[in-house]
N, C-alpha and C. Protein backbone atom coordinates (compact mmCIF):
# COMPACT_ATOMS: atom_id res chain seq x y z
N UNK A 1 12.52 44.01 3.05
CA UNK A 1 11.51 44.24 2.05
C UNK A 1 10.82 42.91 1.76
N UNK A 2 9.33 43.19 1.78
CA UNK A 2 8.91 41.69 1.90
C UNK A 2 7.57 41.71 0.14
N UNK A 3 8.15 40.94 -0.94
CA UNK A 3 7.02 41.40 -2.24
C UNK A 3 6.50 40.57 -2.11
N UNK A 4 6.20 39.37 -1.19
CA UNK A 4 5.24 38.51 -1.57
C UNK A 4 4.48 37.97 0.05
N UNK A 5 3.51 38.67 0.04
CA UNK A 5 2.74 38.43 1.37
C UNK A 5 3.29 38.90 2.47
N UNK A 6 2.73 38.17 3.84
CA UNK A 6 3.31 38.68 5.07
C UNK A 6 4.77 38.44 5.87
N UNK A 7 4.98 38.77 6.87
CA UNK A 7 5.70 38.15 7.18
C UNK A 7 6.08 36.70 8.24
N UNK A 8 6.56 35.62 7.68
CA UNK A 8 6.21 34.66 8.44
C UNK A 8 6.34 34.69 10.52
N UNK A 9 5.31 33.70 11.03
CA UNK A 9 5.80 34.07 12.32
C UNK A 9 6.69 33.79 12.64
N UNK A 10 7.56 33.96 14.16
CA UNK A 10 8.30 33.05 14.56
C UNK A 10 8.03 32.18 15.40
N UNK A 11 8.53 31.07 15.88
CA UNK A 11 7.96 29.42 15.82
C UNK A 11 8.18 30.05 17.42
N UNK A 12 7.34 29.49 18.24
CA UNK A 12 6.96 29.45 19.38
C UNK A 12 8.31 28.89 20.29
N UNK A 13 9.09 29.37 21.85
CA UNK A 13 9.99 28.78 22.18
C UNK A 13 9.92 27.22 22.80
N UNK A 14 11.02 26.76 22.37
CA UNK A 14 10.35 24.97 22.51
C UNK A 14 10.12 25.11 24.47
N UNK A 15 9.57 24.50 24.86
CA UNK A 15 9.32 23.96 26.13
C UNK A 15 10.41 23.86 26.73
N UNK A 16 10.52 24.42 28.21
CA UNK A 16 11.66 24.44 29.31
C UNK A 16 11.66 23.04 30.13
N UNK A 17 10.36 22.37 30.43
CA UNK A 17 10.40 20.86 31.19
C UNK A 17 11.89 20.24 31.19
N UNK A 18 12.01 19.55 31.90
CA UNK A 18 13.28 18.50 32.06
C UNK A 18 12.64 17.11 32.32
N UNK A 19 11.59 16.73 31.94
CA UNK A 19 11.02 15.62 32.39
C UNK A 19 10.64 15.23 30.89
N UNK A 20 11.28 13.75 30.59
CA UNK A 20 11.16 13.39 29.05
C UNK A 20 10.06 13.22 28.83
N UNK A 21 9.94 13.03 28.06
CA UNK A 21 8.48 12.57 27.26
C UNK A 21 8.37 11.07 27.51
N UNK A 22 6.71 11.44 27.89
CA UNK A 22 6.11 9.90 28.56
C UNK A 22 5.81 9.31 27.42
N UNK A 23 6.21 7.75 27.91
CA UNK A 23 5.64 6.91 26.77
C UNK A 23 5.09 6.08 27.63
N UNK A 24 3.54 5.76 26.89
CA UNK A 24 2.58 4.54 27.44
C UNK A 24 3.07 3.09 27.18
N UNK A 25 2.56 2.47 28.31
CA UNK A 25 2.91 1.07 28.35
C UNK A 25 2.21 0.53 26.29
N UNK A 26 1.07 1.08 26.67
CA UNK A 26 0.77 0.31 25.19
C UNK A 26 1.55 0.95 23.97
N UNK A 27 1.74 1.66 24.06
CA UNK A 27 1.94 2.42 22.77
C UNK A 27 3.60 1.39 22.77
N UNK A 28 4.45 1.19 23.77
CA UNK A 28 5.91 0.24 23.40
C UNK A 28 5.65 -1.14 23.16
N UNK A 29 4.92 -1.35 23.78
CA UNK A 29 4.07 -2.94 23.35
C UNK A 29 3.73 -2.86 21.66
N UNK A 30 2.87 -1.90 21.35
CA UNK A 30 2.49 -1.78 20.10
C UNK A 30 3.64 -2.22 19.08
N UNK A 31 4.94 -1.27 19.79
CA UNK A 31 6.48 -0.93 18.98
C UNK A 31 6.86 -2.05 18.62
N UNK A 32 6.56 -3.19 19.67
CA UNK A 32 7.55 -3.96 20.11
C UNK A 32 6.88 -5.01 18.93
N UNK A 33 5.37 -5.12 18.79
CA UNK A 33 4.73 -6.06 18.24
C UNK A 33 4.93 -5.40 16.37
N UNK A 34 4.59 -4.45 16.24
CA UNK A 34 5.18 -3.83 14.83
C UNK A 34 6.63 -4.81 14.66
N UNK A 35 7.82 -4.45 15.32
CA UNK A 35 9.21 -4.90 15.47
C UNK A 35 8.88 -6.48 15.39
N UNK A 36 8.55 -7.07 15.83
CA UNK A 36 8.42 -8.23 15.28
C UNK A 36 8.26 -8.92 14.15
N UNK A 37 6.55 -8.22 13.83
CA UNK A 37 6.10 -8.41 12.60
C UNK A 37 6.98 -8.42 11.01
N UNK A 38 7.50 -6.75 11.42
CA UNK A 38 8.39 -6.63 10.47
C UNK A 38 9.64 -7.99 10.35
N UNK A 39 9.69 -8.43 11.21
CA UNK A 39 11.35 -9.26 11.65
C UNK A 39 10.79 -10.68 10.80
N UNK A 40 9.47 -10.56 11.11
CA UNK A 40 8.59 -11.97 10.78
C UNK A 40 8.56 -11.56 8.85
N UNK A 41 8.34 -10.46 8.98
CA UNK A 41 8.19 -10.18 7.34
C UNK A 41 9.18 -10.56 6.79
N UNK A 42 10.29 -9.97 7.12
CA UNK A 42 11.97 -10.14 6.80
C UNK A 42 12.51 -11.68 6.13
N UNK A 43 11.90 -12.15 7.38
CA UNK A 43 12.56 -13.68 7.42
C UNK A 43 11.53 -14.62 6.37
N UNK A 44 10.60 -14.31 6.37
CA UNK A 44 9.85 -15.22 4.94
C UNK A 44 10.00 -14.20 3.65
N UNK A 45 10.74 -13.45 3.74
CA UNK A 45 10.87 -13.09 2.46
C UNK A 45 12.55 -13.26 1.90
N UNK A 46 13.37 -12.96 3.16
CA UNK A 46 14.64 -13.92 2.73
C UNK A 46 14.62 -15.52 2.63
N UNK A 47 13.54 -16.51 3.10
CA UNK A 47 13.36 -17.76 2.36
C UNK A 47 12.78 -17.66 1.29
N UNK A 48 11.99 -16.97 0.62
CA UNK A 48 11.34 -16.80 -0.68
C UNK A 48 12.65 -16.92 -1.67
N UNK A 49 13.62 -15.79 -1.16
CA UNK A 49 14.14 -15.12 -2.17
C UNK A 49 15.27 -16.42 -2.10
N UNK A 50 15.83 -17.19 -1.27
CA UNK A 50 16.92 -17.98 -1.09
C UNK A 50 16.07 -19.32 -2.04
N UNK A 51 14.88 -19.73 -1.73
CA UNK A 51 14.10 -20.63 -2.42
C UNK A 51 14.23 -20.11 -3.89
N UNK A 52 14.39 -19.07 -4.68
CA UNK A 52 13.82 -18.72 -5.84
C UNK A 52 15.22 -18.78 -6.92
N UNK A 53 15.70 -17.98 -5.92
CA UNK A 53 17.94 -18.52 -6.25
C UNK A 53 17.79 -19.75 -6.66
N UNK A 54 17.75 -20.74 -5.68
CA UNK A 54 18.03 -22.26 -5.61
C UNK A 54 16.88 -23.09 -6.55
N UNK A 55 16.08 -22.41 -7.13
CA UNK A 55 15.77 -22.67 -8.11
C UNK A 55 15.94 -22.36 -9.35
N UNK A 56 16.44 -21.31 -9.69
CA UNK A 56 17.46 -20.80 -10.98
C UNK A 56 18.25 -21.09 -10.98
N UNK A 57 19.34 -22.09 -9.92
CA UNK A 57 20.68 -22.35 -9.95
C UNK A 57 20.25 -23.99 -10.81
N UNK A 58 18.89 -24.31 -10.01
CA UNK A 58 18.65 -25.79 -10.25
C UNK A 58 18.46 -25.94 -11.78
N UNK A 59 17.60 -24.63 -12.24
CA UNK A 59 17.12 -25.11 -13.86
C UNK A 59 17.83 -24.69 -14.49
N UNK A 60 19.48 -23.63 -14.11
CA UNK A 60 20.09 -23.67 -15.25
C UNK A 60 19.70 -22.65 -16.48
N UNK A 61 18.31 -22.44 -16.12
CA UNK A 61 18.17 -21.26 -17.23
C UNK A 61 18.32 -20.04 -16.84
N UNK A 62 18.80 -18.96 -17.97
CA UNK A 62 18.82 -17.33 -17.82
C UNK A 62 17.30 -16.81 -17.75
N UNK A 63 16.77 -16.10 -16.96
CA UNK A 63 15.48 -15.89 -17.33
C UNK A 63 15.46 -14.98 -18.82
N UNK A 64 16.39 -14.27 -18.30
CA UNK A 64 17.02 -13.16 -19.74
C UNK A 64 16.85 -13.48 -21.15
N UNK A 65 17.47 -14.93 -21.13
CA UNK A 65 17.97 -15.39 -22.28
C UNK A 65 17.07 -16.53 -22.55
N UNK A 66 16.18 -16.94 -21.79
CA UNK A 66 15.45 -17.84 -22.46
C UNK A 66 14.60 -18.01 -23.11
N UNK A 67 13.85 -16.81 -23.64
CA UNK A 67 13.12 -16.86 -24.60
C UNK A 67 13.69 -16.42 -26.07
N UNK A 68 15.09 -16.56 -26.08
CA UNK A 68 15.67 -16.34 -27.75
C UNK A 68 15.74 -17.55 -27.98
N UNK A 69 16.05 -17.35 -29.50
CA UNK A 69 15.87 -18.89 -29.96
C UNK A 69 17.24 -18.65 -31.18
């Protein structure tokens, strides 16, 4: 019994091939250069964050707590 509209289809049978799916030379190049980038992102943002430590260790202050008086 169906009260609300039709009935859905059923999904088409997936493909019989045995031959994987092609991937273009550029399109892994692309991957490869994304993968980097990101790696490049990574690594100046773990010196940011190691720089920003080593400067709260240096001044000693709570950021928390330093504006009570």
């Amino acid at each position: 019994m169906n009260l609300f509209g039709r009935k859905k289809a059923e999904p088409p049978p997936p493909p019989t091939s045995n031959a994987g799916p092609t991937v273009s030379a550029s399109s892994t190049l692309n991957a490869i250069t994304k993968l980097r980038d990101a790696g490049d992102t990574l690594d100046k943002r773990e010196d940011y964050l190691n720089n920003k430590i080593k400067k709260e260790v240096r001044c000693g202050s709570d950021p928390w707590t330093a504006h009570e008086v």
